[in-house]
PDB file of N, CA and C in Angstrom:
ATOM      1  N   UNK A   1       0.849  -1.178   0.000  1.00  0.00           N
ATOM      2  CA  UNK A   1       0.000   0.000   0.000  1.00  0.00           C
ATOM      3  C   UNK A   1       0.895   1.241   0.000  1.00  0.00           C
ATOM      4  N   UNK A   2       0.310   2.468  -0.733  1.00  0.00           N
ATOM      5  CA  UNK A   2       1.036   3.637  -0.827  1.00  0.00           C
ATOM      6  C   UNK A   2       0.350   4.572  -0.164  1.00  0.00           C
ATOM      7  N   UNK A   3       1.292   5.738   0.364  1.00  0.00           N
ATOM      8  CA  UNK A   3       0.842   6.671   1.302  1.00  0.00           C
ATOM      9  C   UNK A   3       0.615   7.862   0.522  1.00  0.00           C
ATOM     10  N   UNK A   4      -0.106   8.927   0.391  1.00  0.00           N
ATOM     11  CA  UNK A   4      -0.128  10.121  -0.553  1.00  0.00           C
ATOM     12  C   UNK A   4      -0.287  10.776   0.968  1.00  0.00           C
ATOM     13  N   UNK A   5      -0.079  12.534   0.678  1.00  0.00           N
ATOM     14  CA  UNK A   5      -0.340  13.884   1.538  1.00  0.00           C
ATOM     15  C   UNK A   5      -1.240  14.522   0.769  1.00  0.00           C
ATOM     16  N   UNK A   6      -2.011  15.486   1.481  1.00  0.00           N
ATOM     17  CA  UNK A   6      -2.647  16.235   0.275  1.00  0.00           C
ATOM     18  C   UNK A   6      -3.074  17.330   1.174  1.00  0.00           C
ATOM     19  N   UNK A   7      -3.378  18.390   1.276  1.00  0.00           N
ATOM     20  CA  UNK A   7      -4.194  19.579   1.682  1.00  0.00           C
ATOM     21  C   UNK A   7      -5.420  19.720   1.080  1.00  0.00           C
ATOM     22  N   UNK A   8      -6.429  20.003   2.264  1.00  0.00           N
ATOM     23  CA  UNK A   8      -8.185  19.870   2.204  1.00  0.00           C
ATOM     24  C   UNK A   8      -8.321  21.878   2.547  1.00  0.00           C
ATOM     25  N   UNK A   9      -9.420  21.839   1.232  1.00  0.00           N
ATOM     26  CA  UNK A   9      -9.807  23.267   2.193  1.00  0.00           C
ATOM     27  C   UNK A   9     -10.087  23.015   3.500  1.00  0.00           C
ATOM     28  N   UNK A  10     -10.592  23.925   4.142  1.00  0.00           N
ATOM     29  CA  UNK A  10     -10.822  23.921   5.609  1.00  0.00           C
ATOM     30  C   UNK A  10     -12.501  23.211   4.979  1.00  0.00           C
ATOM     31  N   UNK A  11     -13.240  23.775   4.896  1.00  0.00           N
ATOM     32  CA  UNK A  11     -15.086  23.612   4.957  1.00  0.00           C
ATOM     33  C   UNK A  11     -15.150  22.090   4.649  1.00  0.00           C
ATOM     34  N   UNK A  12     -13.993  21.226   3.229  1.00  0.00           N
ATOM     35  CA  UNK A  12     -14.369  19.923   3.774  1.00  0.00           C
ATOM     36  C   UNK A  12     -13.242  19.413   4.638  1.00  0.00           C
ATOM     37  N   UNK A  13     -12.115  19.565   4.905  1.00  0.00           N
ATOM     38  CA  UNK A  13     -12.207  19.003   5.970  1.00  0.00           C
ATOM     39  C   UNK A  13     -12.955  18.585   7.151  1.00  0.00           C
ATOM     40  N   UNK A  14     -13.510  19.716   7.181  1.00  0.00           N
ATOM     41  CA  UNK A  14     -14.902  19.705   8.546  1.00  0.00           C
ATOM     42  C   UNK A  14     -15.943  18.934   8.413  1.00  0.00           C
ATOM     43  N   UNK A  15     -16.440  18.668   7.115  1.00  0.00           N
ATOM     44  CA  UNK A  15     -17.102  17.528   6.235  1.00  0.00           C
ATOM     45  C   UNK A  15     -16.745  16.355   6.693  1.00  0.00           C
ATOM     46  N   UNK A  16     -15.278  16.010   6.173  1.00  0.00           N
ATOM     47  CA  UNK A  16     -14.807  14.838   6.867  1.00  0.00           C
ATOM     48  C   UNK A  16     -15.066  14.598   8.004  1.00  0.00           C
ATOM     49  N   UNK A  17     -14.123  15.963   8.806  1.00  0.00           N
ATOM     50  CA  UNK A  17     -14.197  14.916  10.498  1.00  0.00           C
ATOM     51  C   UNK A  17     -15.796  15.221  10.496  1.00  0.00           C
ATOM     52  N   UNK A  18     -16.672  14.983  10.191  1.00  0.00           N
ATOM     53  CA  UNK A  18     -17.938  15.375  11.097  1.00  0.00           C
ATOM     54  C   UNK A  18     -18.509  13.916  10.475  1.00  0.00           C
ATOM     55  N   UNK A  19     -18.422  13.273   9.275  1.00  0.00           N
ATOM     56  CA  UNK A  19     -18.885  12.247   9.045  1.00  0.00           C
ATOM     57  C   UNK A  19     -18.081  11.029   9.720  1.00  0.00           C
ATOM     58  N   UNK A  20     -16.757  11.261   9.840  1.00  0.00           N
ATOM     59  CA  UNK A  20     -16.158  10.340  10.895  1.00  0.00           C
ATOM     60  C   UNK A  20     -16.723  10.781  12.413  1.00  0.00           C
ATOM     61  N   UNK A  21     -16.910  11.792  13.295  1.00  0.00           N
ATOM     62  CA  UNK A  21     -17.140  11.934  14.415  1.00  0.00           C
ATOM     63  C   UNK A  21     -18.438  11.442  14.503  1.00  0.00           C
ATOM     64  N   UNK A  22     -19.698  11.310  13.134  1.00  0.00           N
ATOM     65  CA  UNK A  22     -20.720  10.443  13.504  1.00  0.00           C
ATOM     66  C   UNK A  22     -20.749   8.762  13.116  1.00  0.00           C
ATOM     67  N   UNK A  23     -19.614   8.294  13.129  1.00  0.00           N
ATOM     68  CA  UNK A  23     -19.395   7.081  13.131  1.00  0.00           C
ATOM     69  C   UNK A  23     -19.789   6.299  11.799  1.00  0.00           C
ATOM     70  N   UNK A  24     -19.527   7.441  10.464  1.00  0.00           N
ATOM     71  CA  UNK A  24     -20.079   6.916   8.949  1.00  0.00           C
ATOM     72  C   UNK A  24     -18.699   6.457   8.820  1.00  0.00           C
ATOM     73  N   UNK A  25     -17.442   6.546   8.870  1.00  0.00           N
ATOM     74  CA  UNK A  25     -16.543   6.066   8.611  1.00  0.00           C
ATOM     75  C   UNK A  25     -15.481   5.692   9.919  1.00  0.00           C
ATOM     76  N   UNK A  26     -14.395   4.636   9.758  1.00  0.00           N
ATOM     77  CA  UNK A  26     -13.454   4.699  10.825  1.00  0.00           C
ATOM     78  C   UNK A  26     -12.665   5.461  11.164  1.00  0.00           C
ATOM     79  N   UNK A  27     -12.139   6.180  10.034  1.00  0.00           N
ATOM     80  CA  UNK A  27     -11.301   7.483  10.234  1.00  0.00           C
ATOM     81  C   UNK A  27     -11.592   8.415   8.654  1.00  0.00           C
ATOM     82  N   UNK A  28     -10.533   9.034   9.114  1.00  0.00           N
ATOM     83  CA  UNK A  28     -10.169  10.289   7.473  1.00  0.00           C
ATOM     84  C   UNK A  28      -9.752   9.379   6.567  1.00  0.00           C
ATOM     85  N   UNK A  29      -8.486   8.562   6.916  1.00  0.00           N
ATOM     86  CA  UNK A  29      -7.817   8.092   5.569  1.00  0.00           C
ATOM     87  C   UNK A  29      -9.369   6.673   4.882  1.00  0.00           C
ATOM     88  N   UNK A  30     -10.643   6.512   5.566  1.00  0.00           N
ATOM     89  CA  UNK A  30     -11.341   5.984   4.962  1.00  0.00           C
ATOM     90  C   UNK A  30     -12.189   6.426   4.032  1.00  0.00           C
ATOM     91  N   UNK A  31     -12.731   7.938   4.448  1.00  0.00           N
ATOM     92  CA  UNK A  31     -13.164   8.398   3.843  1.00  0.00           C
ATOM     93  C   UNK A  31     -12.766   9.115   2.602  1.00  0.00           C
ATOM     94  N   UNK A  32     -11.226   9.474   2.169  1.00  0.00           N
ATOM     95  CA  UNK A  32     -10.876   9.978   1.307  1.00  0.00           C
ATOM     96  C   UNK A  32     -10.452   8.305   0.338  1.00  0.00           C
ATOM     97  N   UNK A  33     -10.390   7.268   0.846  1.00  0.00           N
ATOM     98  CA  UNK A  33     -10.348   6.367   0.178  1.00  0.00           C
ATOM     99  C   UNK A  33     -11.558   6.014  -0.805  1.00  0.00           C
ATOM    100  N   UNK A  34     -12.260   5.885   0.015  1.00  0.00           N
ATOM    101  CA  UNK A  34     -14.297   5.964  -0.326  1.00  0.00           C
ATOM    102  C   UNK A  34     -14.192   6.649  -1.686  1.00  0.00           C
ATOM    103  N   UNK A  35     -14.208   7.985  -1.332  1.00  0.00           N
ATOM    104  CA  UNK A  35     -14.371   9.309  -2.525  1.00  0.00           C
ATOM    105  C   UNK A  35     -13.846   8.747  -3.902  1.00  0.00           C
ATOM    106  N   UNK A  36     -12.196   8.691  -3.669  1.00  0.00           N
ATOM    107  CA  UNK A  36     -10.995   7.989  -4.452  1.00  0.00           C
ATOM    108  C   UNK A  36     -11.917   6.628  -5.592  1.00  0.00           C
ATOM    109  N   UNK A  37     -12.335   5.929  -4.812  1.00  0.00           N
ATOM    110  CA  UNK A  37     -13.043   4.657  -5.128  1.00  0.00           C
ATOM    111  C   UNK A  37     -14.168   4.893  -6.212  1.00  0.00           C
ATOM    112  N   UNK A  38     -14.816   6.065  -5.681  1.00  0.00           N
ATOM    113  CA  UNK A  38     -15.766   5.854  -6.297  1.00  0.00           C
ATOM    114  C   UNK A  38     -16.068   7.004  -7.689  1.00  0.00           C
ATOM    115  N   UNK A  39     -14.960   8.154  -7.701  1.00  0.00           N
ATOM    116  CA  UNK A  39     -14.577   8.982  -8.614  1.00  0.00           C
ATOM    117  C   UNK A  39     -14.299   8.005 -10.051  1.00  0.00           C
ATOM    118  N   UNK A  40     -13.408   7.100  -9.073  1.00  0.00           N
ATOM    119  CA  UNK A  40     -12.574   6.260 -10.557  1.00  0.00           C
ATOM    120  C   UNK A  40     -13.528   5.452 -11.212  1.00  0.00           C
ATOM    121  N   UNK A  41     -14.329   4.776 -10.118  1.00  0.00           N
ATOM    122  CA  UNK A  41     -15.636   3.862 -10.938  1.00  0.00           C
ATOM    123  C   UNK A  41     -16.595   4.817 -11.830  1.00  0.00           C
ATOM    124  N   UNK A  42     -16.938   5.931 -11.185  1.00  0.00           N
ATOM    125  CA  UNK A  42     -17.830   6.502 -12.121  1.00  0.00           C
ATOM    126  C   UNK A  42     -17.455   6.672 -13.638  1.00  0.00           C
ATOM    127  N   UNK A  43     -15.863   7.178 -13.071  1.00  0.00           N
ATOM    128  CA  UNK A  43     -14.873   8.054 -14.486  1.00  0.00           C
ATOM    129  C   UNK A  43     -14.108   7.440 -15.389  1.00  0.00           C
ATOM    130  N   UNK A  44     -14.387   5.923 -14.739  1.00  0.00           N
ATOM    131  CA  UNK A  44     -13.543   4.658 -15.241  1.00  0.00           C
ATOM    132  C   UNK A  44     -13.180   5.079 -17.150  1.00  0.00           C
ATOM    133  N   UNK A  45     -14.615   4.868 -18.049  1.00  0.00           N
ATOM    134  CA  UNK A  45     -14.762   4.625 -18.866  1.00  0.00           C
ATOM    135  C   UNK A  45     -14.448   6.279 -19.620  1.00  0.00           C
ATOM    136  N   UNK A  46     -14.444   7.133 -19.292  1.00  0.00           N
ATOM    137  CA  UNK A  46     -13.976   8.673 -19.697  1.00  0.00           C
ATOM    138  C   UNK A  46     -12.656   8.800 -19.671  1.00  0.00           C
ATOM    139  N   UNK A  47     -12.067   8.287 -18.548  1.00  0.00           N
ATOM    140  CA  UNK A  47     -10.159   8.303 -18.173  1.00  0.00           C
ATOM    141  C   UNK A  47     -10.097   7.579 -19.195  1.00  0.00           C
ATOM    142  N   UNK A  48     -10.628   5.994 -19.505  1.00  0.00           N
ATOM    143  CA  UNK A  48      -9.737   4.848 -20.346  1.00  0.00           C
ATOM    144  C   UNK A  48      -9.671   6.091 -21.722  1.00  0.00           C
ATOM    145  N   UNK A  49     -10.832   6.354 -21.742  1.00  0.00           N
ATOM    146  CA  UNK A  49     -11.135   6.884 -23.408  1.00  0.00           C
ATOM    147  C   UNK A  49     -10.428   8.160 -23.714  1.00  0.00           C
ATOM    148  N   UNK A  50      -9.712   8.861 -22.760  1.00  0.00           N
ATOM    149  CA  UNK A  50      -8.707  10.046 -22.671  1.00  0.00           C
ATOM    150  C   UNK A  50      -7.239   9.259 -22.575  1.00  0.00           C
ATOM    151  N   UNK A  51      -6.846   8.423 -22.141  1.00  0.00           N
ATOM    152  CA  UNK A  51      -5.816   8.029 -22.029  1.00  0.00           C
ATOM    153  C   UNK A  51      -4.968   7.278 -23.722  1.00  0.00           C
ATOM    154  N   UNK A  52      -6.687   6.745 -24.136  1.00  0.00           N
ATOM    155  CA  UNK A  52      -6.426   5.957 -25.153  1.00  0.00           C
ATOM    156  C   UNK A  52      -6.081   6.983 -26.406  1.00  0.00           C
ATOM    157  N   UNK A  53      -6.868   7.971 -26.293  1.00  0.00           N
ATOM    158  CA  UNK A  53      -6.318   9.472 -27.065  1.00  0.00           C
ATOM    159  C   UNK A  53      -5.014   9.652 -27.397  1.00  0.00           C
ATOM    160  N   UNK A  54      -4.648  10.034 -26.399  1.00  0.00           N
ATOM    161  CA  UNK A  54      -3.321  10.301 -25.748  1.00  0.00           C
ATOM    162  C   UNK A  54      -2.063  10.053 -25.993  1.00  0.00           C
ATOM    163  N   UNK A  55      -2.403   8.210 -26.119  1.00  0.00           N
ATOM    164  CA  UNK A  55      -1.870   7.408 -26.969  1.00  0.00           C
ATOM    165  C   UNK A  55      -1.901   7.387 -28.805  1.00  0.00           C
ATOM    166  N   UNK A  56      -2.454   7.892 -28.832  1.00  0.00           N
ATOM    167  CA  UNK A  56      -2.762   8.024 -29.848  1.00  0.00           C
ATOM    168  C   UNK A  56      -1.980   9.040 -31.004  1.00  0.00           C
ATOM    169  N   UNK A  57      -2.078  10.129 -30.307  1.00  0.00           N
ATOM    170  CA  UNK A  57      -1.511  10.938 -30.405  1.00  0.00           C
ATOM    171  C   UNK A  57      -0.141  10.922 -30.876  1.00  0.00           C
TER     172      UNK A  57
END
């Protein structure tokens, strides 16, 4: 497993901890995993089809 850093505005950070402080997630690094997860599934088929461009190119 790999570690990334990143800086959150402040307003979601507060997002975060408040959905972790009501017990929707175990911590932060779950919830930015979550997000991560589910960006790529949506965007899966738009990234392949930009990448394949790209290549192309």
């Amino acid at each position: 497993m790999k570690a990334i850093s990143t800086e959150l505005p402040d307003q979601i950070y507060l997002e975060v901890k408040s959905l972790v402080d009501k017990g929707w997630f175990k911590n932060e690094d779950d919830i930015i995993l979550e997000a991560l997860r589910r960006f790529l599934d949506t965007h899966k088929v738009e990234l392949m089809e930009k990448f394949i461009s790209e290549d192309v190119e």
